[in-house]
N, C-alpha and C. Protein backbone atom coordinates (compact mmCIF):
# COMPACT_ATOMS: atom_id res chain seq x y z
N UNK A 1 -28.46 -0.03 -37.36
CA UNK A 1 -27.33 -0.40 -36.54
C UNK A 1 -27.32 -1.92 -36.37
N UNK A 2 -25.89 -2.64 -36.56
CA UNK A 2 -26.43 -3.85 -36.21
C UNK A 2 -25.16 -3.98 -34.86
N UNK A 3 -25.73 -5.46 -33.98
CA UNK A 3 -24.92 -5.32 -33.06
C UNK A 3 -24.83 -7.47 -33.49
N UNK A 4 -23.51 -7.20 -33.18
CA UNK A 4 -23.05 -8.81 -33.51
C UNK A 4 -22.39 -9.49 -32.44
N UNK A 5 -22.87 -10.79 -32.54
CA UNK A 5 -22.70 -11.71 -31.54
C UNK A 5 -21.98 -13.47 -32.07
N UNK A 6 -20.70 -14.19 -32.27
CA UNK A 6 -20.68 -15.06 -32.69
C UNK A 6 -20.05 -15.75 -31.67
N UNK A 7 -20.59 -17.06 -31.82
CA UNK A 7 -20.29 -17.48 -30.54
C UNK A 7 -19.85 -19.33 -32.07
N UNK A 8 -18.93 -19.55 -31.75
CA UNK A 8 -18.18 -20.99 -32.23
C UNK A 8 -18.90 -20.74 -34.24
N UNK A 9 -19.76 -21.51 -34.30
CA UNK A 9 -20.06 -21.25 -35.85
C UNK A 9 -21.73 -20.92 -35.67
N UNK A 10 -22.19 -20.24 -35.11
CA UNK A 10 -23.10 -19.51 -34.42
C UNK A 10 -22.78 -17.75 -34.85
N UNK A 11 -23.56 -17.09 -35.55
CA UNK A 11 -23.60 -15.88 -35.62
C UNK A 11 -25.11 -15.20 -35.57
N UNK A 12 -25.02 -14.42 -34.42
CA UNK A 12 -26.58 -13.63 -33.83
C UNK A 12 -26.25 -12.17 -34.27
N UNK A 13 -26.94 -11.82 -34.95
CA UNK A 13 -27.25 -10.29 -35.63
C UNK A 13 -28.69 -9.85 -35.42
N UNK A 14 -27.90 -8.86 -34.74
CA UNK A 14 -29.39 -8.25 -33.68
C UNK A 14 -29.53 -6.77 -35.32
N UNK A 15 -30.44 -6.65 -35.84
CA UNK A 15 -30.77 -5.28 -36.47
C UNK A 15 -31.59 -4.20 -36.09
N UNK A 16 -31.37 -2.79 -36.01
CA UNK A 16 -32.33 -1.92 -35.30
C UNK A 16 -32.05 -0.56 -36.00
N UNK A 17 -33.21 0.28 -35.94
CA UNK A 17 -33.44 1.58 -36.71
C UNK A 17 -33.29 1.32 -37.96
N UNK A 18 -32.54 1.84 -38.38
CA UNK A 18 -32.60 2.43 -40.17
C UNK A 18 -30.65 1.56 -40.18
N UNK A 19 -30.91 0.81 -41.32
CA UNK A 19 -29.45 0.20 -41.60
C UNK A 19 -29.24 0.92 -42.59
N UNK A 20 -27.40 0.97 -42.45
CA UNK A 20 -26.99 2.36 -43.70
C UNK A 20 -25.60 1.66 -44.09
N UNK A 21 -25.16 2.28 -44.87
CA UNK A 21 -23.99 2.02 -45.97
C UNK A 21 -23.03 1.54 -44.37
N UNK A 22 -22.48 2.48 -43.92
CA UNK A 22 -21.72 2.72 -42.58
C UNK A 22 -21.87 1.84 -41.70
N UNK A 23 -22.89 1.02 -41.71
CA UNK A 23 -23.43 0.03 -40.79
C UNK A 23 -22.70 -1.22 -41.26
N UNK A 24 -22.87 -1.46 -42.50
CA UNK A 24 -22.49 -2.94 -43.31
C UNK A 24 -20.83 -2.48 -43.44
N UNK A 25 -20.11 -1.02 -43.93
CA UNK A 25 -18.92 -1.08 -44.17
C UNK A 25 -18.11 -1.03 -42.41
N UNK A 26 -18.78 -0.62 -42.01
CA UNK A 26 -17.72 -0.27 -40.19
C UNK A 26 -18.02 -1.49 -38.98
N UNK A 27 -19.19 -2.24 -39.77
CA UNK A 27 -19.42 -2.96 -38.09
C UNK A 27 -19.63 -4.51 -38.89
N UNK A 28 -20.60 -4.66 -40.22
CA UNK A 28 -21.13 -6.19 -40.17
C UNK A 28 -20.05 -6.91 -41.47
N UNK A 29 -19.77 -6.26 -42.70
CA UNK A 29 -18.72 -6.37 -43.10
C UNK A 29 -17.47 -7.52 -42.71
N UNK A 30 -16.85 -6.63 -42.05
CA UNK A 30 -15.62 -6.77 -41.06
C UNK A 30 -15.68 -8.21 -40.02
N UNK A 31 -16.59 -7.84 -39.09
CA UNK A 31 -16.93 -9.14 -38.59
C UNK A 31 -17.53 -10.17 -39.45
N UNK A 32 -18.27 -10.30 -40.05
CA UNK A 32 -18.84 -11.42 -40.64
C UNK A 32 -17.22 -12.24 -41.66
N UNK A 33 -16.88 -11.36 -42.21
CA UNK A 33 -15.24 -11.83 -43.15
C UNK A 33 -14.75 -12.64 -42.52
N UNK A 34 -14.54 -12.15 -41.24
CA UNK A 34 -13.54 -12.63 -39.99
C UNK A 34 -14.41 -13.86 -39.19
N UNK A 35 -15.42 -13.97 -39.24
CA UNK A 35 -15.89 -15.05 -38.59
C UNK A 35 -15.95 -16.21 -39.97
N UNK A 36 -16.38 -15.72 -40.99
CA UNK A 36 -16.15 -16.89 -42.11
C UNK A 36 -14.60 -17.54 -42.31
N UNK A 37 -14.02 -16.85 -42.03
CA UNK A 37 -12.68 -17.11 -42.11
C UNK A 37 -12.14 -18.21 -41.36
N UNK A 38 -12.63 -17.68 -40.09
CA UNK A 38 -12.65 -18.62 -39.00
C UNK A 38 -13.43 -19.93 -39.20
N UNK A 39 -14.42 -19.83 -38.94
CA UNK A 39 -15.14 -20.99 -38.98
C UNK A 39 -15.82 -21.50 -40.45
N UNK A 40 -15.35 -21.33 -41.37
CA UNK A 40 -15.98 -21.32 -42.95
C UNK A 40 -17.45 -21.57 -43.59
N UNK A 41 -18.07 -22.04 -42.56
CA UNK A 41 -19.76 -21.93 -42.57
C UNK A 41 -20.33 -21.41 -41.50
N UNK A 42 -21.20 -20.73 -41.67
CA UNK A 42 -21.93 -20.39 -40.05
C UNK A 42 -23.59 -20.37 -39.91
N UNK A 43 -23.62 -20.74 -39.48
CA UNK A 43 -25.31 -20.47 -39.05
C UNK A 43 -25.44 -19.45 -38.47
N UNK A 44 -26.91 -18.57 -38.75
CA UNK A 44 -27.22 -17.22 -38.66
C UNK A 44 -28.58 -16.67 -38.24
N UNK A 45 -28.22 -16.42 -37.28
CA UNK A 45 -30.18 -16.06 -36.71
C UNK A 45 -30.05 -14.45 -36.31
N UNK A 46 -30.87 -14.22 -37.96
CA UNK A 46 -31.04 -12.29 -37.48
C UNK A 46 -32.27 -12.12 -36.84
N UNK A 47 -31.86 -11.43 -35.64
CA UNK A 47 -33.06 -10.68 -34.93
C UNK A 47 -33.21 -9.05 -35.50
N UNK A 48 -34.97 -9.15 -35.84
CA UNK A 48 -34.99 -7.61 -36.09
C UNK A 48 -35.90 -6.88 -35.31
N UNK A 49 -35.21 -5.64 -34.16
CA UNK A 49 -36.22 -4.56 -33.49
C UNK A 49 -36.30 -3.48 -34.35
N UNK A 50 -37.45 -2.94 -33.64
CA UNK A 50 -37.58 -1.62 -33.76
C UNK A 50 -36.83 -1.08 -35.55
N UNK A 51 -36.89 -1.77 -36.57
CA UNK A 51 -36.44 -1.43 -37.29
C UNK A 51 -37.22 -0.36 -38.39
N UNK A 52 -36.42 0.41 -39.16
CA UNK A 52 -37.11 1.55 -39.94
C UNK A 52 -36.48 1.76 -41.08
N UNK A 53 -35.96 0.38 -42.06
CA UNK A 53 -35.75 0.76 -43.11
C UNK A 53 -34.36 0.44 -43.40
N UNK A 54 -33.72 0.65 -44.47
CA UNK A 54 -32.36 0.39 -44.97
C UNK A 54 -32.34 1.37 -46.27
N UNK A 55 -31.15 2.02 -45.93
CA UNK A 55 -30.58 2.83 -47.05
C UNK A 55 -30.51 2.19 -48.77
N UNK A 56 -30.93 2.75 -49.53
CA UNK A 56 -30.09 1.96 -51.23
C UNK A 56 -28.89 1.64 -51.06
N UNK A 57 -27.58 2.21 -50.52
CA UNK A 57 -26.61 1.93 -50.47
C UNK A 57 -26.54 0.58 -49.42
N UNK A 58 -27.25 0.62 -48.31
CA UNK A 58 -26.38 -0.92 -47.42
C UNK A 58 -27.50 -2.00 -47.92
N UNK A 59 -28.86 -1.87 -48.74
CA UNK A 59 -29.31 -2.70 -49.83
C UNK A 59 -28.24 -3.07 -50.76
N UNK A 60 -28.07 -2.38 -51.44
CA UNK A 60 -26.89 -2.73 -52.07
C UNK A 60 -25.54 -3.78 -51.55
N UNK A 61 -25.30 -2.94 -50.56
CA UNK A 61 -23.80 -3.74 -49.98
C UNK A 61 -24.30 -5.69 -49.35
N UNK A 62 -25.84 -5.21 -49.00
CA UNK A 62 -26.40 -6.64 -48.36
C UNK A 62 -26.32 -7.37 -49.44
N UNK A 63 -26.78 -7.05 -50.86
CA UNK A 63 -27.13 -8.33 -52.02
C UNK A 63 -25.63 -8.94 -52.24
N UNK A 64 -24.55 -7.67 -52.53
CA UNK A 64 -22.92 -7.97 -52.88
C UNK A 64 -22.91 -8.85 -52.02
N UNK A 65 -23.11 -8.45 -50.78
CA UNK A 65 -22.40 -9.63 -49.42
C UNK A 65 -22.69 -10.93 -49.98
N UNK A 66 -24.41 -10.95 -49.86
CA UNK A 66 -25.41 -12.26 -50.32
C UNK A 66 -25.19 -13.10 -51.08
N UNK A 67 -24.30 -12.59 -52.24
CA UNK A 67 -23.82 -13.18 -53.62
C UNK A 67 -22.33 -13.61 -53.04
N UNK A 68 -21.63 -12.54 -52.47
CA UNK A 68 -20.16 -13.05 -52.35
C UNK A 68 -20.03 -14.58 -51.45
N UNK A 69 -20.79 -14.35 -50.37
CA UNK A 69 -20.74 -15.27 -49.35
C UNK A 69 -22.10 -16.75 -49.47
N UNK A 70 -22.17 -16.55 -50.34
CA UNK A 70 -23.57 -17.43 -50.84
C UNK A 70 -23.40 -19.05 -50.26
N UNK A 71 -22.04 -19.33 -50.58
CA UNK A 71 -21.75 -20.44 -49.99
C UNK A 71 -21.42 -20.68 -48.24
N UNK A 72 -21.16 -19.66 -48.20
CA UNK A 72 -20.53 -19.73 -46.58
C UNK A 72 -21.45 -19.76 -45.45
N UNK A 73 -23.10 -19.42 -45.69
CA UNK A 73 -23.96 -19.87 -44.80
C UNK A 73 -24.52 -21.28 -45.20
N UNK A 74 -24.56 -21.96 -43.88
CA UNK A 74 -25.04 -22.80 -43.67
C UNK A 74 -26.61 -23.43 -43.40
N UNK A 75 -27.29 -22.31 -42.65
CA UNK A 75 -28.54 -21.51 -42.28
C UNK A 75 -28.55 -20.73 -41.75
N UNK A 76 -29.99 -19.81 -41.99
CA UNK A 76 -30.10 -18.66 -41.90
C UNK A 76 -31.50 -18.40 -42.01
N UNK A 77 -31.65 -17.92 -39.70
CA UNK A 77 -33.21 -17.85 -39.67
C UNK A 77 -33.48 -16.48 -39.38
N UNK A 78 -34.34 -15.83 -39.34
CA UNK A 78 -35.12 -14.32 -39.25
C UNK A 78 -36.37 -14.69 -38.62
């Protein structure tokens, strides 16, 4: 599950349990598009709890993102 937070060109992505296809297409997807859009670079600090893994499929959708948006981060801490 991720839960998102952007605040000006500031984006906080909290990650937790098991990330799945549904996660990246219904919640991080969507927002992240829309905040690049907005602000065209962003800096990015993922927080990870309690986490247990990621599906092949939202592996997948993470590298597509990774590649599509390659330019549009600015930094990006974990």
């Amino acid at each position: 599950m991720f839960e998102i937070h952007i605040h000006k060109k500031y984006l906080h992505l909290i990650a937790t349990g098991k990330l799945t296809h549904q996660d990246y297409i219904k919640t991080l997807i969507p927002e992240l598009e829309q905040a690049i859009e907005k602000n065209h670079q962003l800096n990015v600090l993922c927080e990870i709890k309690d986490f247990n893994g990621v599906e092949l499929q939202a592996a997948w959708d993470d590298l597509k993102m990774g590649i599509k948006h390659r330019k549009d981060f600015n930094k990006i801490a974990i």
